[in-house]
Protein backbone atom coordinates (compact mmCIF):
# COMPACT_ATOMS: atom_id res chain seq x y z
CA UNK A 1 110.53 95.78 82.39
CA UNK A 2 108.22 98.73 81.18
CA UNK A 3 105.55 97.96 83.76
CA UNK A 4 105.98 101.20 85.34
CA UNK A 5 106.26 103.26 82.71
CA UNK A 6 103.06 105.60 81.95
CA UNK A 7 103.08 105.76 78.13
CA UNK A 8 100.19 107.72 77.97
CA UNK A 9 101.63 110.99 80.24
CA UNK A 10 104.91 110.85 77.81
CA UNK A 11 102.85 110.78 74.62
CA UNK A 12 100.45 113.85 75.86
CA UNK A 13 103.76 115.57 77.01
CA UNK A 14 104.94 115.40 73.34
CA UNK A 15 101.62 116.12 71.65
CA UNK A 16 101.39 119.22 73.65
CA UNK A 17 104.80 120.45 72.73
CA UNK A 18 103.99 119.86 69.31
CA UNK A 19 101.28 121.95 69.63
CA UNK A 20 103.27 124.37 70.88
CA UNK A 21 105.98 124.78 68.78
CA UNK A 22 105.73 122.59 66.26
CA UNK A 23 103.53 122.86 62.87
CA UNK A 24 101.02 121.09 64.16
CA UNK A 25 100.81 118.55 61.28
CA UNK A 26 99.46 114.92 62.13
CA UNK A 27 102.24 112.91 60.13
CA UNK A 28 103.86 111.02 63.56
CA UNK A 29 106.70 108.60 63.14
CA UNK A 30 108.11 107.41 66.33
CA UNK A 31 111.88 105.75 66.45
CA UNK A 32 112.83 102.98 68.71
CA UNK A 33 109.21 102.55 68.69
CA UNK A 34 109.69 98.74 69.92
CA UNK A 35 106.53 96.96 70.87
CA UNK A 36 104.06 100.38 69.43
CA UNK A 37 102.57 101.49 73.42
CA UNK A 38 103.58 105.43 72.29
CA UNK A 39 102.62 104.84 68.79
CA UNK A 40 98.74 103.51 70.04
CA UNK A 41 98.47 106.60 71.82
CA UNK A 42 99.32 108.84 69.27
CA UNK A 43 96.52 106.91 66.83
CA UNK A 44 94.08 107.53 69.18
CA UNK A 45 94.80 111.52 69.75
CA UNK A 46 94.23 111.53 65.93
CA UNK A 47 97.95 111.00 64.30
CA UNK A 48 98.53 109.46 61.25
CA UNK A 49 101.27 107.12 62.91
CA UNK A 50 104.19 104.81 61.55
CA UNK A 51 107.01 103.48 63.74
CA UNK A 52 110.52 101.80 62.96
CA UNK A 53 113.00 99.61 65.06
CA UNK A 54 115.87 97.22 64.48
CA UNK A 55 114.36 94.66 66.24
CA UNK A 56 111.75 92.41 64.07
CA UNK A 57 109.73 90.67 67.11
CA UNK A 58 109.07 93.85 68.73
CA UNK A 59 108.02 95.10 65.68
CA UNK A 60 105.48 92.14 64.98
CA UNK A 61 103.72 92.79 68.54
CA UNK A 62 103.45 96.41 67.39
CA UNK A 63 101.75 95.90 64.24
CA UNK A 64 99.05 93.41 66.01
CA UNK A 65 98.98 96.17 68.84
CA UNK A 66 98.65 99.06 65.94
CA UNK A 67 97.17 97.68 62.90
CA UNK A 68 96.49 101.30 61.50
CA UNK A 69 99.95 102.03 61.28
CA UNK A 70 103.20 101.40 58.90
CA UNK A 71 105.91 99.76 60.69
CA UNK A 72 109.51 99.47 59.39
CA UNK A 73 112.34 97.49 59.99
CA UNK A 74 115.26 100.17 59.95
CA UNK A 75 117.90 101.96 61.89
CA UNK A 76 117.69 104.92 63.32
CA UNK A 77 121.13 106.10 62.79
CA UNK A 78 120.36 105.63 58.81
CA UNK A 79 116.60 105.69 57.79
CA UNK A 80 114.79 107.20 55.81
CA UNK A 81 110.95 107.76 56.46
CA UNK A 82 108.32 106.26 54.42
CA UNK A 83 107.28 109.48 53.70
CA UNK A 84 107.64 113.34 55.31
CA UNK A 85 106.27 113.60 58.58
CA UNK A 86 105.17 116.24 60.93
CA UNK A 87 106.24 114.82 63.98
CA UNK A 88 109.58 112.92 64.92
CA UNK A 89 109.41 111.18 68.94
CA UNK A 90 111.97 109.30 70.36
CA UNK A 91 111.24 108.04 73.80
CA UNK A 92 112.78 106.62 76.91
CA UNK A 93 116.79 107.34 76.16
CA UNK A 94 116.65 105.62 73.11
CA UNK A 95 118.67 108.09 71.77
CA UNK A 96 121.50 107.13 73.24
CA UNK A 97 121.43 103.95 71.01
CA UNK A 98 123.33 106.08 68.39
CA UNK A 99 126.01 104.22 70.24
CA UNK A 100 128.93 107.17 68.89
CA UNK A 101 128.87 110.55 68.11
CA UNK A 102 129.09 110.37 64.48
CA UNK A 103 126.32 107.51 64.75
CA UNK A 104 124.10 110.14 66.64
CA UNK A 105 124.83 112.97 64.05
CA UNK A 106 123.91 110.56 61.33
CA UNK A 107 120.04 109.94 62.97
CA UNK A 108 119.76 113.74 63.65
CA UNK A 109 120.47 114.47 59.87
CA UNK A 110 117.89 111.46 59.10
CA UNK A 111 115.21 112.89 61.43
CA UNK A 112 115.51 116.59 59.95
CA UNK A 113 115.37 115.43 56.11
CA UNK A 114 112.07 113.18 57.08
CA UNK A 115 110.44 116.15 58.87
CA UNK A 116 108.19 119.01 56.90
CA UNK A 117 108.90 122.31 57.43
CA UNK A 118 108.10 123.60 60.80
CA UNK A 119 107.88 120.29 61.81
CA UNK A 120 109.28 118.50 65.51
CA UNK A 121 111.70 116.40 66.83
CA UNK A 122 111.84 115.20 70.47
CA UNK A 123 113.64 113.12 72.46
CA UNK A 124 115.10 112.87 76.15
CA UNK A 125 118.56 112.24 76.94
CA UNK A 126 120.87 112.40 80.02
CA UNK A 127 124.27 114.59 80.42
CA UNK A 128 126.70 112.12 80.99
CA UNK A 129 128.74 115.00 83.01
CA UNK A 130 125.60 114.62 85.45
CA UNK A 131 125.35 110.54 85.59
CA UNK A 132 126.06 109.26 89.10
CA UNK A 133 127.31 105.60 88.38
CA UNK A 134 125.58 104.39 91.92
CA UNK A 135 122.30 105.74 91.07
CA UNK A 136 120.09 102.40 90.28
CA UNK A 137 116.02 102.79 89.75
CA UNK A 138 114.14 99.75 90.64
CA UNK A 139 110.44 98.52 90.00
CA UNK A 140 108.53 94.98 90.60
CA UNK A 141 106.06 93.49 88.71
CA UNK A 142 103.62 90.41 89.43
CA UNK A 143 103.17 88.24 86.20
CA UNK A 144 102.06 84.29 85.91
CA UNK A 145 102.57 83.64 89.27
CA UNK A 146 105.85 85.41 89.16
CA UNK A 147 107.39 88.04 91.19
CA UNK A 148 109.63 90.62 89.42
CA UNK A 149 112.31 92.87 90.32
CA UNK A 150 113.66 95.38 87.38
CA UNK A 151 116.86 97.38 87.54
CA UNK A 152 118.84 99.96 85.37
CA UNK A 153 121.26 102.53 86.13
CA UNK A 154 123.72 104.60 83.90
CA UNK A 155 127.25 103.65 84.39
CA UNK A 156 130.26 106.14 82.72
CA UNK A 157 133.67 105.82 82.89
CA UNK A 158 134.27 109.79 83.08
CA UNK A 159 136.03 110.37 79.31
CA UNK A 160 135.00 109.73 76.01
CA UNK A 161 131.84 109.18 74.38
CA UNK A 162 130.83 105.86 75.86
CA UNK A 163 128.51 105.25 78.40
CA UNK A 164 126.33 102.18 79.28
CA UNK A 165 123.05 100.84 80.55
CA UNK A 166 122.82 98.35 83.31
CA UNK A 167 120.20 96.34 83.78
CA UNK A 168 119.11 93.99 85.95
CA UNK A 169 115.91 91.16 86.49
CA UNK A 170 115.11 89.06 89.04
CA UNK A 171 112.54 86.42 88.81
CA UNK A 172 110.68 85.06 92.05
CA UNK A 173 108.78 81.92 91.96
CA UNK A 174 107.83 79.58 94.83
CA UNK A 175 110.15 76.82 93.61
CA UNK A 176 113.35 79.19 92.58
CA UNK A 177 115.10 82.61 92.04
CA UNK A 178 116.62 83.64 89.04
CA UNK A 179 118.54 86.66 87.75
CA UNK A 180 119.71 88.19 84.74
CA UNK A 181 122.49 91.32 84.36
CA UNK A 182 122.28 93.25 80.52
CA UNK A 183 124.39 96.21 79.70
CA UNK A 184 123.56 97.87 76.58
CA UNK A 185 126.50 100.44 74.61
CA UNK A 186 125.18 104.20 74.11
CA UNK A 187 126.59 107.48 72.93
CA UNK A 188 127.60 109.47 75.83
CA UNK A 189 127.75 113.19 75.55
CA UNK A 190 127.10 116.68 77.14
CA UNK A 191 123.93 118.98 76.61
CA UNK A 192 125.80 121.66 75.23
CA UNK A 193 127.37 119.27 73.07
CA UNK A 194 124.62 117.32 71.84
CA UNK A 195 122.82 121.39 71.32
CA UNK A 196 125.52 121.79 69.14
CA UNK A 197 125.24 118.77 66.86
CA UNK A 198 121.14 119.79 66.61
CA UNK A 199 121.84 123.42 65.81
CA UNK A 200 122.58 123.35 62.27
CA UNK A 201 119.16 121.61 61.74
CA UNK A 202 116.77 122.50 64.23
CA UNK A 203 115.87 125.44 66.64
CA UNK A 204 116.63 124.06 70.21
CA UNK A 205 114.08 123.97 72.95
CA UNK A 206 115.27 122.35 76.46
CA UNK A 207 113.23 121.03 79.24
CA UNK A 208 112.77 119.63 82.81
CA UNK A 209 112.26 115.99 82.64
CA UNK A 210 108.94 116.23 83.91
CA UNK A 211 106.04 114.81 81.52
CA UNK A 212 103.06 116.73 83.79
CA UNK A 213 104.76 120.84 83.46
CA UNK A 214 106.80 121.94 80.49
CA UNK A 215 109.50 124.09 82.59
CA UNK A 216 112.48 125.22 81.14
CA UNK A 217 115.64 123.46 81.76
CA UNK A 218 117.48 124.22 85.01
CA UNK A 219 121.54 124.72 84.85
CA UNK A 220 122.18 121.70 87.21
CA UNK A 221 119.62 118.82 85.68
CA UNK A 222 121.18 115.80 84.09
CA UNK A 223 118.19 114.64 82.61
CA UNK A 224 116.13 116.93 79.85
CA UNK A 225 113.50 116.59 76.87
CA UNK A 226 114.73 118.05 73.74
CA UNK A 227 112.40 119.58 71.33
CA UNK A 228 114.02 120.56 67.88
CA UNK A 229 111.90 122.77 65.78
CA UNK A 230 113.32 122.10 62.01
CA UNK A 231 114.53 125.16 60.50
């Protein structure tokens, strides 16, 4: 499903802005961090790299793709770090796990007691004011003889603060088709909400969701990286 995805780009996007504005410490710990692509990246620019996730197997592929690093079986919403870090990433929407606003305030007070002074949290996240529920982004993949077809759009039901991912795969194989549908809970909220919830901790920095030019965030985007500066 992550075929597409250049890991690489995001990670030097986030090293840069770290460089930038944060203290420009080498202690990385990346959340969500699933199978470790982001946290391999980071090892190699130099980063002293751990990475946690509630999901064991993922975690297992990471630490045979990342055997430098410390990998931890936690939640995001409630973890504490292994030890003060420098650097705090959370890529691809995962964010939006904090399925609940209360949930999501709970990891932003985790991230800013695990960070050193000076040091950064970033993320990207989508307004939910700005999600269009027919908007779908699709990708293939070729794998063991296999043709692939991955899905996922945003789906809100215009109040509250629930909102969904859709997914979808189709397999293609000379003797059959098959085809799977996923929808995964998430916290739904506003920018100048979820600015509000960071601003007691952090200094707030918004951006285009662009990984090649740091540009600051226009008034109409729905999608934006987030870089929190701990005060």
């Amino acid at each position: 499903m992550c075929a597409d995805i250049n890991y690489q780009v995001q990670s030097d996007y986030l090293h840069r802005l770290h460089q930038l504005f944060g203290n420009k410490g080498t202690k990385h710990l990346d959340l969500a961090c699933g199978t470790g692509p982001h946290v391999r990246h980071f090892i190699d620019m130099g980063y002293q790299s751990c990475g946690l996730d509630i999901n064991q197997p993922m975690l297992d592929i990471a630490e045979l793709r990342c055997p430098e690093a410390d990998f931890v079986l936690q939640d995001m919403c409630h973890f504490v770090a292994p030890q003060p870090v420098d650097l705090i990433t959370c890529f691809l929407y995962s964010i939006h796990y904090s399925d609940g606003i209360e949930r999501l305030r709970s990891c932003i007070a985790s991230a800013h007691a695990a960070l050193n002074k000076g040091g950064l949290f970033c993320f990207n996240a989508v307004d939910k004011t700005m999600i269009s529920n027919s908007s779908v982004v699709s990708h293939t993949a070729y794998s063991d003889n296999s043709h692939f077809v991955f899905s996922s759009g945003w789906n809100y039901c215009g109040t509250g603060d629930k909102q969904s991912l859709r997914l979808s795969i189709e397999k293609n194989t000379v003797e059959k088709r098959q085809f799977w549908q996923d929808e995964h809970p998430m916290v739904a909220i506003r920018f100048n909400e979820l600015e509000s919830l960071l601003s007691p901790f952090f200094e707030v920095y918004t951006f285009e969701h662009d990984y090649e030019k740091i540009i600051p965030l226009s008034a109409n985007a729905g999608n934006a990286i987030f870089a929190c500066v701990k005060i």
